[in-house]
PDB file of N, CA and C in Angstrom:
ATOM      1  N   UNK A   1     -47.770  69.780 -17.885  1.00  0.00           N
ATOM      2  CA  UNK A   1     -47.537  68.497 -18.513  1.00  0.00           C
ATOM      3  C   UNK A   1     -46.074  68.071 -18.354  1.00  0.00           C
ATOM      4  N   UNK A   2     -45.280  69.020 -18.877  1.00  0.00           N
ATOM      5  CA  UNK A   2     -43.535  68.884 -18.636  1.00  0.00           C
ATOM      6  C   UNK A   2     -42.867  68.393 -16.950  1.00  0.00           C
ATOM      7  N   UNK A   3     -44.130  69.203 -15.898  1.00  0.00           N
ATOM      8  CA  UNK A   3     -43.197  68.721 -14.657  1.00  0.00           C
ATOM      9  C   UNK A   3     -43.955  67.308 -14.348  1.00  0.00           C
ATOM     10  N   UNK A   4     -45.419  67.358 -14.472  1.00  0.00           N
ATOM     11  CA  UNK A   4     -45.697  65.456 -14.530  1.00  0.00           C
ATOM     12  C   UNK A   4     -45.082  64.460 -15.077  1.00  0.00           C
ATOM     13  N   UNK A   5     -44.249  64.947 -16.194  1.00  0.00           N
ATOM     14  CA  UNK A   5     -43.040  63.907 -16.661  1.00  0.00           C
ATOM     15  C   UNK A   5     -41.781  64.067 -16.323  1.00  0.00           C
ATOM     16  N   UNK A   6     -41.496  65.001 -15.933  1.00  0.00           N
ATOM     17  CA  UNK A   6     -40.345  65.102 -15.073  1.00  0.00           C
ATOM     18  C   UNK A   6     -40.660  64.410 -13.296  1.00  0.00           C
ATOM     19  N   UNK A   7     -41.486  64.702 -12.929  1.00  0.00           N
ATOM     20  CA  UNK A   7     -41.826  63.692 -11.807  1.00  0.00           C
ATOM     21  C   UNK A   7     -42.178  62.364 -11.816  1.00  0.00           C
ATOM     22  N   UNK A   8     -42.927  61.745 -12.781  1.00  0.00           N
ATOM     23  CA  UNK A   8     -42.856  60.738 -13.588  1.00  0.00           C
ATOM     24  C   UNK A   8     -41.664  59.311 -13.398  1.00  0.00           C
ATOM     25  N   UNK A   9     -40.635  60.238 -14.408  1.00  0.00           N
ATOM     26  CA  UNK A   9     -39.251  60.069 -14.676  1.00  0.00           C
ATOM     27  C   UNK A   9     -38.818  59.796 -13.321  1.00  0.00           C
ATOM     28  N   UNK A  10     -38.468  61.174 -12.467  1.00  0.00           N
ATOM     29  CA  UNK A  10     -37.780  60.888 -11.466  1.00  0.00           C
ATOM     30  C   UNK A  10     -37.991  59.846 -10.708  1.00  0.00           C
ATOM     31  N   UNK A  11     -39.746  59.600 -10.252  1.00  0.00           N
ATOM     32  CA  UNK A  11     -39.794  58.503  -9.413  1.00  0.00           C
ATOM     33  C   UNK A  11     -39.487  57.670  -9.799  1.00  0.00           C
ATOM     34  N   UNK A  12     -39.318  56.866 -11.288  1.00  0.00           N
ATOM     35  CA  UNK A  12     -39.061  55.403 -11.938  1.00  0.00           C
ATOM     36  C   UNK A  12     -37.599  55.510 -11.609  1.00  0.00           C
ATOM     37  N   UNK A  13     -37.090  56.406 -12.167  1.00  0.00           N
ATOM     38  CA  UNK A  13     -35.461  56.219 -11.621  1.00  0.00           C
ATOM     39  C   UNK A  13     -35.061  55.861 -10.317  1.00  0.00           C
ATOM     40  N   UNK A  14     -36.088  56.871  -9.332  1.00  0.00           N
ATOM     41  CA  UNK A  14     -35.965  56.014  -7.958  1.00  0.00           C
ATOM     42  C   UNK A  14     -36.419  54.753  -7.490  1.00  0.00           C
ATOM     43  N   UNK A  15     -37.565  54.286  -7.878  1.00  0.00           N
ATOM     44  CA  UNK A  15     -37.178  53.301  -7.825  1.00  0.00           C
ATOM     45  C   UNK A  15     -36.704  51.797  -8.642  1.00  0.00           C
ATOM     46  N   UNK A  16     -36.112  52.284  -9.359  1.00  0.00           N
ATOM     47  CA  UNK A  16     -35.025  51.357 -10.261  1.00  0.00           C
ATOM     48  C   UNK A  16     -33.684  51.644  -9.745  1.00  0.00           C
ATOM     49  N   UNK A  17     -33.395  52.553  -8.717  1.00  0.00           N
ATOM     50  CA  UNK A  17     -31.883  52.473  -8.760  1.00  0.00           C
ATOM     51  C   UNK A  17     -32.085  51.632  -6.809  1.00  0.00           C
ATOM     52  N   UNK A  18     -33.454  51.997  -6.286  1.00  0.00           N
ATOM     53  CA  UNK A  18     -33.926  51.294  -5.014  1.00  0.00           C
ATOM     54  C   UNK A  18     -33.644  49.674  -5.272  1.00  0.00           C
ATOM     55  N   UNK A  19     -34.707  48.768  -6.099  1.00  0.00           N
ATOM     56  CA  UNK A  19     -34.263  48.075  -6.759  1.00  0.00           C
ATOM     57  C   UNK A  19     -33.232  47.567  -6.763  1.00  0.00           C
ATOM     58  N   UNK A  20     -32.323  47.984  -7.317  1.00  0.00           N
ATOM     59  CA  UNK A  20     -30.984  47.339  -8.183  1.00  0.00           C
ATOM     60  C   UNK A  20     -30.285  47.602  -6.925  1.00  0.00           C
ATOM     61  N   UNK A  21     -30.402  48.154  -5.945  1.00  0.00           N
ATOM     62  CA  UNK A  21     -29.320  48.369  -4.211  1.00  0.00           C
ATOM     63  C   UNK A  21     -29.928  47.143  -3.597  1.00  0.00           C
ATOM     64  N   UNK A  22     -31.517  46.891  -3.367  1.00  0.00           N
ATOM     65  CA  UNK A  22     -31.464  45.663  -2.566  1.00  0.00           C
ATOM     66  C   UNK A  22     -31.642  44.260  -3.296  1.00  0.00           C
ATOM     67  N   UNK A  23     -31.355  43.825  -4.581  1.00  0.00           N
ATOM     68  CA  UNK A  23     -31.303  43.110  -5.476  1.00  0.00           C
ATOM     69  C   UNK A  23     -30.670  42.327  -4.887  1.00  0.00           C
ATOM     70  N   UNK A  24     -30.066  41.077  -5.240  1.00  0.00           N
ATOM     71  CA  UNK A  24     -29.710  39.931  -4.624  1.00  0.00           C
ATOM     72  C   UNK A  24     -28.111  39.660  -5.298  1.00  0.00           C
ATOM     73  N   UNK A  25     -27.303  39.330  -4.662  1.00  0.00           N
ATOM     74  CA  UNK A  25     -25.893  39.369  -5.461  1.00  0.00           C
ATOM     75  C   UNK A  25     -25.838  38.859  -6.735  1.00  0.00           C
ATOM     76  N   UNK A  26     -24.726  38.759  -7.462  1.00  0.00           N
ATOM     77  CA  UNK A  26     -25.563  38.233  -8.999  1.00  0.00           C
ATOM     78  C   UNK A  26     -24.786  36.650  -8.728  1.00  0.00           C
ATOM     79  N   UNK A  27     -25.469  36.174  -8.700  1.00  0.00           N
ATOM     80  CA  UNK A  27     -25.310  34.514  -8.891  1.00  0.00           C
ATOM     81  C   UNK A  27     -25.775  34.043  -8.033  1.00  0.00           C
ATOM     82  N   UNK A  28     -26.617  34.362  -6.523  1.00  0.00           N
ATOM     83  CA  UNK A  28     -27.183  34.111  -5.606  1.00  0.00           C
ATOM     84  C   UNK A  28     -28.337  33.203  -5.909  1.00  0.00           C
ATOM     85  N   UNK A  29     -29.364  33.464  -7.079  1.00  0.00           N
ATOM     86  CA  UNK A  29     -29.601  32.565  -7.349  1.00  0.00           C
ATOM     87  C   UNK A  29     -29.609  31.652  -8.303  1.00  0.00           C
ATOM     88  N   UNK A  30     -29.000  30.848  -8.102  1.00  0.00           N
ATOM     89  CA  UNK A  30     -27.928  29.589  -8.668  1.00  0.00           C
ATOM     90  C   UNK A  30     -28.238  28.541  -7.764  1.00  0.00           C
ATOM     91  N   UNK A  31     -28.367  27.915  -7.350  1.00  0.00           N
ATOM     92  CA  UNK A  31     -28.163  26.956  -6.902  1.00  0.00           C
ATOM     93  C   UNK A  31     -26.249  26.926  -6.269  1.00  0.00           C
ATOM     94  N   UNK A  32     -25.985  26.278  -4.804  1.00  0.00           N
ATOM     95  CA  UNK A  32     -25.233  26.207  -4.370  1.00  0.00           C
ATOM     96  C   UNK A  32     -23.966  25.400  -4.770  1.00  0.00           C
ATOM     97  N   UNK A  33     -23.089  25.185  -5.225  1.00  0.00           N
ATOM     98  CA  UNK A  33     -22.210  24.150  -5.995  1.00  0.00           C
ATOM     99  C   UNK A  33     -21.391  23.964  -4.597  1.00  0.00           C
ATOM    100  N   UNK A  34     -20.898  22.730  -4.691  1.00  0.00           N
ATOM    101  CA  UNK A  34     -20.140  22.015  -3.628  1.00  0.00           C
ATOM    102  C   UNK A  34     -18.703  22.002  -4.097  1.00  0.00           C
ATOM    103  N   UNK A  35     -17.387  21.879  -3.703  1.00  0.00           N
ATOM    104  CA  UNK A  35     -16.084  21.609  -4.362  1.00  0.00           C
ATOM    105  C   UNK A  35     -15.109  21.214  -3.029  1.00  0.00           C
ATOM    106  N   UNK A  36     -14.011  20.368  -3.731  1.00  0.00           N
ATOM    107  CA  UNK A  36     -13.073  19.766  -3.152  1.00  0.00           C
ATOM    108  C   UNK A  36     -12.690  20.895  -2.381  1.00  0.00           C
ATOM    109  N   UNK A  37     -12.549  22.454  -2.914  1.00  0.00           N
ATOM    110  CA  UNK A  37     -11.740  23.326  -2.047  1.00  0.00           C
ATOM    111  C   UNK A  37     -12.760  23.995  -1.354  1.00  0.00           C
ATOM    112  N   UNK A  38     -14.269  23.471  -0.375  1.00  0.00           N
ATOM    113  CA  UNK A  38     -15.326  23.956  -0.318  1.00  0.00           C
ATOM    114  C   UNK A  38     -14.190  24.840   1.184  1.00  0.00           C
ATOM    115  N   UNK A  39     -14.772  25.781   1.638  1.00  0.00           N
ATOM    116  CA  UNK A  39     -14.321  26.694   2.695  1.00  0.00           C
ATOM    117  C   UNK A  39     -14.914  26.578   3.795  1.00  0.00           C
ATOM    118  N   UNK A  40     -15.645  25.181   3.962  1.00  0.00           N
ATOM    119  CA  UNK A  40     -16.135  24.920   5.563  1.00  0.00           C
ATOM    120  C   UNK A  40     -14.867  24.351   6.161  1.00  0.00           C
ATOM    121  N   UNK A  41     -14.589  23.941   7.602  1.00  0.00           N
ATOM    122  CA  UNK A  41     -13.452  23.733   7.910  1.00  0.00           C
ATOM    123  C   UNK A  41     -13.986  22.290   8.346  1.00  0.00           C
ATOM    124  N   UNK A  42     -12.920  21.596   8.482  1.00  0.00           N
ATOM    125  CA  UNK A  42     -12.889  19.989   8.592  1.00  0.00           C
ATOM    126  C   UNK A  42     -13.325  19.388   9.934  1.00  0.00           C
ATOM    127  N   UNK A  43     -14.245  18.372  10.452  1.00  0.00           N
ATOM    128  CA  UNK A  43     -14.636  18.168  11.698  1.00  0.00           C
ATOM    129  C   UNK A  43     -14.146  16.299  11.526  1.00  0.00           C
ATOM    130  N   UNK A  44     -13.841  16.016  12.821  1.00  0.00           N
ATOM    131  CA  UNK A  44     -13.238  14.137  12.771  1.00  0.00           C
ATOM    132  C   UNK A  44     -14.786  13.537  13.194  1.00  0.00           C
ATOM    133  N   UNK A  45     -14.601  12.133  12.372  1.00  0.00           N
ATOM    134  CA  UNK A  45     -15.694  11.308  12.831  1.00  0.00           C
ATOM    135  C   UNK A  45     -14.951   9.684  12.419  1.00  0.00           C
ATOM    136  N   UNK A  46     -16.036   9.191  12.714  1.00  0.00           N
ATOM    137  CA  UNK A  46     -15.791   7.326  12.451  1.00  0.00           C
ATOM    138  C   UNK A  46     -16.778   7.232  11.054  1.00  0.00           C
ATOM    139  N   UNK A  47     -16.539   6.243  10.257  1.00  0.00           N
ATOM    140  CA  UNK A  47     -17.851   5.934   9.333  1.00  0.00           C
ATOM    141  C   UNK A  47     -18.157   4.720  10.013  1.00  0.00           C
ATOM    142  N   UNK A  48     -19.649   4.692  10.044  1.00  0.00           N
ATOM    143  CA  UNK A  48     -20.448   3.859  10.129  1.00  0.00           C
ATOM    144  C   UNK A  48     -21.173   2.936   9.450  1.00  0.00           C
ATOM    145  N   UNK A  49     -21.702   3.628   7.975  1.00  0.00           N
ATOM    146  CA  UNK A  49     -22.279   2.956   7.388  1.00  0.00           C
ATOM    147  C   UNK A  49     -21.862   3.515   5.723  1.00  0.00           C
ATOM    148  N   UNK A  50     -21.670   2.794   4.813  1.00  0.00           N
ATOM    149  CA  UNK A  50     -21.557   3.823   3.278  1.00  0.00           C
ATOM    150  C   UNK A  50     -22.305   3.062   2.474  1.00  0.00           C
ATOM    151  N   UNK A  51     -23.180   3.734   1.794  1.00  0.00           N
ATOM    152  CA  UNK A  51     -24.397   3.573   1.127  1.00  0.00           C
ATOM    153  C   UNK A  51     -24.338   3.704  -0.321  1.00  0.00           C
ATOM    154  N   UNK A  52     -23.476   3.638  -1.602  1.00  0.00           N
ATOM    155  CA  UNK A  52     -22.972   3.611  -2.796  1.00  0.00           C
ATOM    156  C   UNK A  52     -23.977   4.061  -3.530  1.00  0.00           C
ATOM    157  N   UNK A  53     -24.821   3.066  -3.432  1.00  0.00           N
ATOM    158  CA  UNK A  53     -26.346   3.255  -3.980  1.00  0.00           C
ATOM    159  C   UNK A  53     -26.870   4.337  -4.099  1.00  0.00           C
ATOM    160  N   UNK A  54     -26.937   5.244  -2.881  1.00  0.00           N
ATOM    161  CA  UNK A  54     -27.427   6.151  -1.944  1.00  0.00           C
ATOM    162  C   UNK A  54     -27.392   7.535  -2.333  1.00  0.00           C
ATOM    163  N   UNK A  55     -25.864   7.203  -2.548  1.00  0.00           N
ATOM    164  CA  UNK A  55     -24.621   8.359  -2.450  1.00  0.00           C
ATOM    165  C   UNK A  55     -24.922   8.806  -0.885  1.00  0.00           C
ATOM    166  N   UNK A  56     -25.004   8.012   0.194  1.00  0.00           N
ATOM    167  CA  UNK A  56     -24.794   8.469   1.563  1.00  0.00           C
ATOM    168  C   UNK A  56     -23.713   7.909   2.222  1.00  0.00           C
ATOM    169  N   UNK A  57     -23.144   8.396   3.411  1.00  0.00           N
ATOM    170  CA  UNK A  57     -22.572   7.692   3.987  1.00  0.00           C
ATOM    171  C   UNK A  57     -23.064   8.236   5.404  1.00  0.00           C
ATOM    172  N   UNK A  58     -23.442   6.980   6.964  1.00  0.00           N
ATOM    173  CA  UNK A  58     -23.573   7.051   8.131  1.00  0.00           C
ATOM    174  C   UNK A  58     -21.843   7.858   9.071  1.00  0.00           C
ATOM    175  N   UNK A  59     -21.918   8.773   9.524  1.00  0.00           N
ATOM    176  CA  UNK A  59     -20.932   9.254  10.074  1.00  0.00           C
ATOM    177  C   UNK A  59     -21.081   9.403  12.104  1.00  0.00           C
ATOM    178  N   UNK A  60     -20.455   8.541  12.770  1.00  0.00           N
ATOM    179  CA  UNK A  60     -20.353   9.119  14.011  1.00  0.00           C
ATOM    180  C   UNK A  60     -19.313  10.588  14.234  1.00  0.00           C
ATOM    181  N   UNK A  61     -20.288  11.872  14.657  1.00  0.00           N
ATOM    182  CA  UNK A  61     -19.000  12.428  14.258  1.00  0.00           C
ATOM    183  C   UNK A  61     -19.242  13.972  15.463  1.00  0.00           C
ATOM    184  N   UNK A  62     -17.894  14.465  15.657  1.00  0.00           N
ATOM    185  CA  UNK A  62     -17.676  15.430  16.675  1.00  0.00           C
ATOM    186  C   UNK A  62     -18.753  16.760  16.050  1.00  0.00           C
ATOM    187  N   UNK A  63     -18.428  17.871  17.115  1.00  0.00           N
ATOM    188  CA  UNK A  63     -19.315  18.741  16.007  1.00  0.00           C
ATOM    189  C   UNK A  63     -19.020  19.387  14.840  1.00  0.00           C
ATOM    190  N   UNK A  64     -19.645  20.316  14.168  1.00  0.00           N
ATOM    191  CA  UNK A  64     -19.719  20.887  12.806  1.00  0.00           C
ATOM    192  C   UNK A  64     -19.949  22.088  13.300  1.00  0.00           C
ATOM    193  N   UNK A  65     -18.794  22.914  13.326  1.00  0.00           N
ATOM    194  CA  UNK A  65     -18.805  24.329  13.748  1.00  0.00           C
ATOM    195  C   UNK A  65     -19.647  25.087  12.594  1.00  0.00           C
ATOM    196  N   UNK A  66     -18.921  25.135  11.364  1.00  0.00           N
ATOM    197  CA  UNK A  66     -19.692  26.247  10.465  1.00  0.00           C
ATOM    198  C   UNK A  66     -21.543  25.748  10.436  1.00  0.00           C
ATOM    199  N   UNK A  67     -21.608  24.965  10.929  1.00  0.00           N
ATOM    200  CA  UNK A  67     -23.486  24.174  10.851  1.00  0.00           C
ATOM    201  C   UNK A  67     -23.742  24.031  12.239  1.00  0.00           C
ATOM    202  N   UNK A  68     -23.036  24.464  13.266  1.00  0.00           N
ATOM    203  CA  UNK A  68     -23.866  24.644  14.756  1.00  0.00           C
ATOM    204  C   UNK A  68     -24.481  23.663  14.754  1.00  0.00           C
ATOM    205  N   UNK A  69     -23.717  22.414  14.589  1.00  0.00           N
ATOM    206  CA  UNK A  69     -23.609  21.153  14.719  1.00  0.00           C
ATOM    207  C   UNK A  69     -23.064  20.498  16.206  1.00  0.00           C
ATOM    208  N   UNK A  70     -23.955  19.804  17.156  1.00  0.00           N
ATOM    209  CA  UNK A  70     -22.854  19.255  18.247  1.00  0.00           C
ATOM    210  C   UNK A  70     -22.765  18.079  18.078  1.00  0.00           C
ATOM    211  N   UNK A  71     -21.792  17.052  18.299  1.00  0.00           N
ATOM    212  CA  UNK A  71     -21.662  15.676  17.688  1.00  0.00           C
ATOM    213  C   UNK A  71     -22.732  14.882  18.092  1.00  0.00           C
ATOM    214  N   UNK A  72     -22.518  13.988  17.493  1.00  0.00           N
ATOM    215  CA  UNK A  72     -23.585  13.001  16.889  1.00  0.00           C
ATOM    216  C   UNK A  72     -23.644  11.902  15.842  1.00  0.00           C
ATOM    217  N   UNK A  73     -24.451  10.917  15.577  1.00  0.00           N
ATOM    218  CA  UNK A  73     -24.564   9.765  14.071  1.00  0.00           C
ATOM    219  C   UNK A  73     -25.914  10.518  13.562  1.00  0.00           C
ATOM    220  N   UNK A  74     -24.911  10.706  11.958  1.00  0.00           N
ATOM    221  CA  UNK A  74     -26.297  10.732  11.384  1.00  0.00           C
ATOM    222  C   UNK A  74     -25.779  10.536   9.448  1.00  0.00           C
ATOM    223  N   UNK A  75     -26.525  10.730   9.271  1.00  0.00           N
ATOM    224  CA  UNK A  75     -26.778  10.306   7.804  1.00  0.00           C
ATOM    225  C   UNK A  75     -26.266  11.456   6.559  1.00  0.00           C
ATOM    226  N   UNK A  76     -25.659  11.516   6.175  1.00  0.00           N
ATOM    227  CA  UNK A  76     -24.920  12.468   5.250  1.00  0.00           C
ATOM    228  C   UNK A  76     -25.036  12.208   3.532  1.00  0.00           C
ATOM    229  N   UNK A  77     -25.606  13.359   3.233  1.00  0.00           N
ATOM    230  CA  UNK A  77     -25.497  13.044   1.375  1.00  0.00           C
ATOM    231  C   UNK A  77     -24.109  12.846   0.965  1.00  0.00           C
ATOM    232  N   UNK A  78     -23.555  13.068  -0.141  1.00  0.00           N
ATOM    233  CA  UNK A  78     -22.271  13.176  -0.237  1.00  0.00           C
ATOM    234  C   UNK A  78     -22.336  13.850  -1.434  1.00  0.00           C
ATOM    235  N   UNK A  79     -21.567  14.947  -1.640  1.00  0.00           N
ATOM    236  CA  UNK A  79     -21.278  15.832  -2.903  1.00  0.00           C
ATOM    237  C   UNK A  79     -20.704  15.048  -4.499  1.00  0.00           C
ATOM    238  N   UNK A  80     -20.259  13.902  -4.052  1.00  0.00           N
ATOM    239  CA  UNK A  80     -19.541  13.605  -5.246  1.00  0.00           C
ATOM    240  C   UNK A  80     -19.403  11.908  -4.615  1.00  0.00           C
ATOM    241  N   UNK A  81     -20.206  10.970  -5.362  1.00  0.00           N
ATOM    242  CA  UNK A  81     -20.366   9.719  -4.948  1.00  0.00           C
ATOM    243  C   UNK A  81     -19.356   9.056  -4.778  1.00  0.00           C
ATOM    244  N   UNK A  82     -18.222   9.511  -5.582  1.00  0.00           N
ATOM    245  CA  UNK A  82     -17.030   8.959  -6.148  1.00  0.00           C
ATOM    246  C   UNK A  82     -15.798   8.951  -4.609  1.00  0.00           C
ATOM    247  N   UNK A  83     -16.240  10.017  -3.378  1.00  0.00           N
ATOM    248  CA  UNK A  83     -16.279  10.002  -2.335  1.00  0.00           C
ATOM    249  C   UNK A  83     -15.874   8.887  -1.526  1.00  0.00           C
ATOM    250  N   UNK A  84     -17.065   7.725  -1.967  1.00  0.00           N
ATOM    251  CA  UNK A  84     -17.672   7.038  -1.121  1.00  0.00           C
ATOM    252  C   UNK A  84     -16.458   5.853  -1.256  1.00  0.00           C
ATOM    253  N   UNK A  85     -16.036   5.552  -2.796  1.00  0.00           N
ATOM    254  CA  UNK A  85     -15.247   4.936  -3.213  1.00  0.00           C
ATOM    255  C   UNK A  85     -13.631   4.445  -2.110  1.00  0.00           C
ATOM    256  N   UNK A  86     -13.066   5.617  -1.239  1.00  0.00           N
ATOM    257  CA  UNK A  86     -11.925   5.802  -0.546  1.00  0.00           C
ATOM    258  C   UNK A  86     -12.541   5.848   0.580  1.00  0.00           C
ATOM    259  N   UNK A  87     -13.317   5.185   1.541  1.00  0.00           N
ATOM    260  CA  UNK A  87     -13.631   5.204   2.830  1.00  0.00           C
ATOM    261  C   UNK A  87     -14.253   3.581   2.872  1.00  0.00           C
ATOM    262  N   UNK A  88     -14.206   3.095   4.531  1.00  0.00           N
ATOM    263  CA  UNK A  88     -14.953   1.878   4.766  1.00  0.00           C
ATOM    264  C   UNK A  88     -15.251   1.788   6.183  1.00  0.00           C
ATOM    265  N   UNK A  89     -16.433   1.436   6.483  1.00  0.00           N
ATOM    266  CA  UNK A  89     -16.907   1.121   7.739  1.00  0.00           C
ATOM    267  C   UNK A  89     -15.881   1.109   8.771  1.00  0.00           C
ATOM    268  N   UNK A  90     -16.040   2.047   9.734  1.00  0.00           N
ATOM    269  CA  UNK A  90     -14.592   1.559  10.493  1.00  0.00           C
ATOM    270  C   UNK A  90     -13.572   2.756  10.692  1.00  0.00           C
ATOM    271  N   UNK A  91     -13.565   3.238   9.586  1.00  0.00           N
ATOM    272  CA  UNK A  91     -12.350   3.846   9.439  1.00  0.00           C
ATOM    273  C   UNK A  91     -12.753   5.970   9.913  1.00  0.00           C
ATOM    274  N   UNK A  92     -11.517   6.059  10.548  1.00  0.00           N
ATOM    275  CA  UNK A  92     -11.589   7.645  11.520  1.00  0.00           C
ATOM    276  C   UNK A  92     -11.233   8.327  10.476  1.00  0.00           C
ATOM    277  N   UNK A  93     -12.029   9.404  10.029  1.00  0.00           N
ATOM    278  CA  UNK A  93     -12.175  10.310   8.458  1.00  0.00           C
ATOM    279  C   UNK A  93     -11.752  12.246   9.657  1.00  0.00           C
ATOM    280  N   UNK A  94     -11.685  12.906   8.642  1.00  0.00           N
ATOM    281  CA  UNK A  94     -11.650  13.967   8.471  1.00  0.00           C
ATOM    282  C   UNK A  94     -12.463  14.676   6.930  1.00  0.00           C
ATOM    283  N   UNK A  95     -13.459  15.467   7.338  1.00  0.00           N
ATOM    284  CA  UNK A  95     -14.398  15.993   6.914  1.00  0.00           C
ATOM    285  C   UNK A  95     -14.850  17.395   6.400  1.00  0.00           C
ATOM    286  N   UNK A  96     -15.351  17.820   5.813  1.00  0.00           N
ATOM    287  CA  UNK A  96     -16.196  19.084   5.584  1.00  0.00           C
ATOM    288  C   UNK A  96     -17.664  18.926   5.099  1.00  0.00           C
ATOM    289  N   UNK A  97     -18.689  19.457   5.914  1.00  0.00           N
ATOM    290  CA  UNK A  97     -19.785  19.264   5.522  1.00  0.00           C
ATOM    291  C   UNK A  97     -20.464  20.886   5.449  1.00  0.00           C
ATOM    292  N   UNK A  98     -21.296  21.052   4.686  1.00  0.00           N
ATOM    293  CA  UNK A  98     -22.340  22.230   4.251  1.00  0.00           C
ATOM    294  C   UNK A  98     -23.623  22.006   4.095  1.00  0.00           C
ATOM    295  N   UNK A  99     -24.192  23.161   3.538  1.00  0.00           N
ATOM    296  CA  UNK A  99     -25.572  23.133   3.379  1.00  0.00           C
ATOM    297  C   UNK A  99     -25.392  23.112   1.745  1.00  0.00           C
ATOM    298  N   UNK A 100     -25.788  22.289   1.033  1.00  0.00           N
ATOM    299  CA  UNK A 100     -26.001  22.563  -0.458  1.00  0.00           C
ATOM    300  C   UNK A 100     -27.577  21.903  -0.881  1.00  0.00           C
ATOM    301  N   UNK A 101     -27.912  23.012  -1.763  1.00  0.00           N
ATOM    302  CA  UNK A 101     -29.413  23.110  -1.623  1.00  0.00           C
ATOM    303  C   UNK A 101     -30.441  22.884  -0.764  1.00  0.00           C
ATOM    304  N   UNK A 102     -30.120  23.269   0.181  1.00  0.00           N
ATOM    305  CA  UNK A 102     -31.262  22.460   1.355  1.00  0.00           C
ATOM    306  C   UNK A 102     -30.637  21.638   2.265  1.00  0.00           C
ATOM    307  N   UNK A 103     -29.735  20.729   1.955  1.00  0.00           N
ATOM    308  CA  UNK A 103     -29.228  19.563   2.566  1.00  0.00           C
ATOM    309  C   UNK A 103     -27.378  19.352   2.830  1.00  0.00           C
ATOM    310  N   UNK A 104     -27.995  19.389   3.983  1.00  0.00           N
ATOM    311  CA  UNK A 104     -26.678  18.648   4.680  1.00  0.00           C
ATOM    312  C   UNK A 104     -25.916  17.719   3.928  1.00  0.00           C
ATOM    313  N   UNK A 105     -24.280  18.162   3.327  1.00  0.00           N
ATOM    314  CA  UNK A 105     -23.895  17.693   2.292  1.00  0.00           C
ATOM    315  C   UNK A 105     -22.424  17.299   2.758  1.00  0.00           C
ATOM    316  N   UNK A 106     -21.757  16.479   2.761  1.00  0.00           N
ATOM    317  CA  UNK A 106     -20.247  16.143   3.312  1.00  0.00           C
ATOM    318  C   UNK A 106     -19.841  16.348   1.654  1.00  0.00           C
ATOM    319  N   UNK A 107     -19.088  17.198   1.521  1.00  0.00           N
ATOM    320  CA  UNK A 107     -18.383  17.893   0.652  1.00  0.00           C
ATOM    321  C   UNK A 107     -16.943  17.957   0.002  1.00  0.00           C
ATOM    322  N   UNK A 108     -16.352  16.859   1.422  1.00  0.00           N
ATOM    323  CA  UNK A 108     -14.828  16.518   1.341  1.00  0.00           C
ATOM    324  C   UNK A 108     -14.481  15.575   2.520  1.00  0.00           C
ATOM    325  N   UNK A 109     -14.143  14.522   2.137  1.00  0.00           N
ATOM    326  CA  UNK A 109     -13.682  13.221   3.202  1.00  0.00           C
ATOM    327  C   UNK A 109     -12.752  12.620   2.655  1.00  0.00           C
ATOM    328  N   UNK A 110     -11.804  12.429   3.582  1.00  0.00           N
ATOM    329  CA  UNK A 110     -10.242  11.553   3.957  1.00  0.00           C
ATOM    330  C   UNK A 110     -10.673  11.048   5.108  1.00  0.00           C
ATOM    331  N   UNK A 111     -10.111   9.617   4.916  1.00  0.00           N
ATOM    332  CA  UNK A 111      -9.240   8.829   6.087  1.00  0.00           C
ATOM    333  C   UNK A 111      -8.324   9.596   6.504  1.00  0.00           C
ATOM    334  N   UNK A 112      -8.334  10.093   8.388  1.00  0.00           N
ATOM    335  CA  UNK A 112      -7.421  10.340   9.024  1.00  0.00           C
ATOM    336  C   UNK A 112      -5.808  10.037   9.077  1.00  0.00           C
ATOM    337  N   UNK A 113      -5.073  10.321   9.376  1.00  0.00           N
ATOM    338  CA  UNK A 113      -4.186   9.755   9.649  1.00  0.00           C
ATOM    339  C   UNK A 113      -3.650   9.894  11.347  1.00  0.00           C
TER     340      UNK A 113
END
């Protein structure tokens, strides 16, 4: 009876400590948060179109290294609408875009200089 619970035991410990090694980092799942100091690196484009409403803005734009991105126009969410406010049709931006939740997210935009 004593070594069936000692074997018992042991296997739960194994696998609870199996478990807890391939477990998922702790905050992994969270949902992705976006920020001004996001750590993708910056790619140049033109704006095309800005969508307020939307929270989008149309970007012609070179590629997107960290997103194995090759340039192209396309349609961009924007992390923070308030974004949209300091850009206008026309104007040559500098960028960072990511993946946040699913979607292709421009995360940080300036007008070039």
């Amino acid at each position: 009876m004593k070594l069936t619970y000692i074997i018992a035991t042991a296997a739960l410990a194994t696998t609870l400590t199996a478990k807890a090694q391939t477990a998922a980092p702790s905050g992994a799942d969270r949902p992705v948060q976006s920020s001004a100091t996001a750590a993708a690196p910056q790619s140049e484009g033109e704006v095309r179109k800005v969508d307020k409403e939307q929270g989008k803005v149309t970007l012609k734009h070179g590629p997107i290294a960290n997103l194995e991105m090759p340039g192209m126009t396309m349609v961009f969410k924007v992390s923070d609408p308030k974004m949209l406010d300091s850009i206008k049709e026309g104007d040559k931006v500098k960028f960072s875009a990511d993946k946040v939740n699913g979607a292709i997210t421009v995360t940080a935009i300036e007008t070039a200089k």
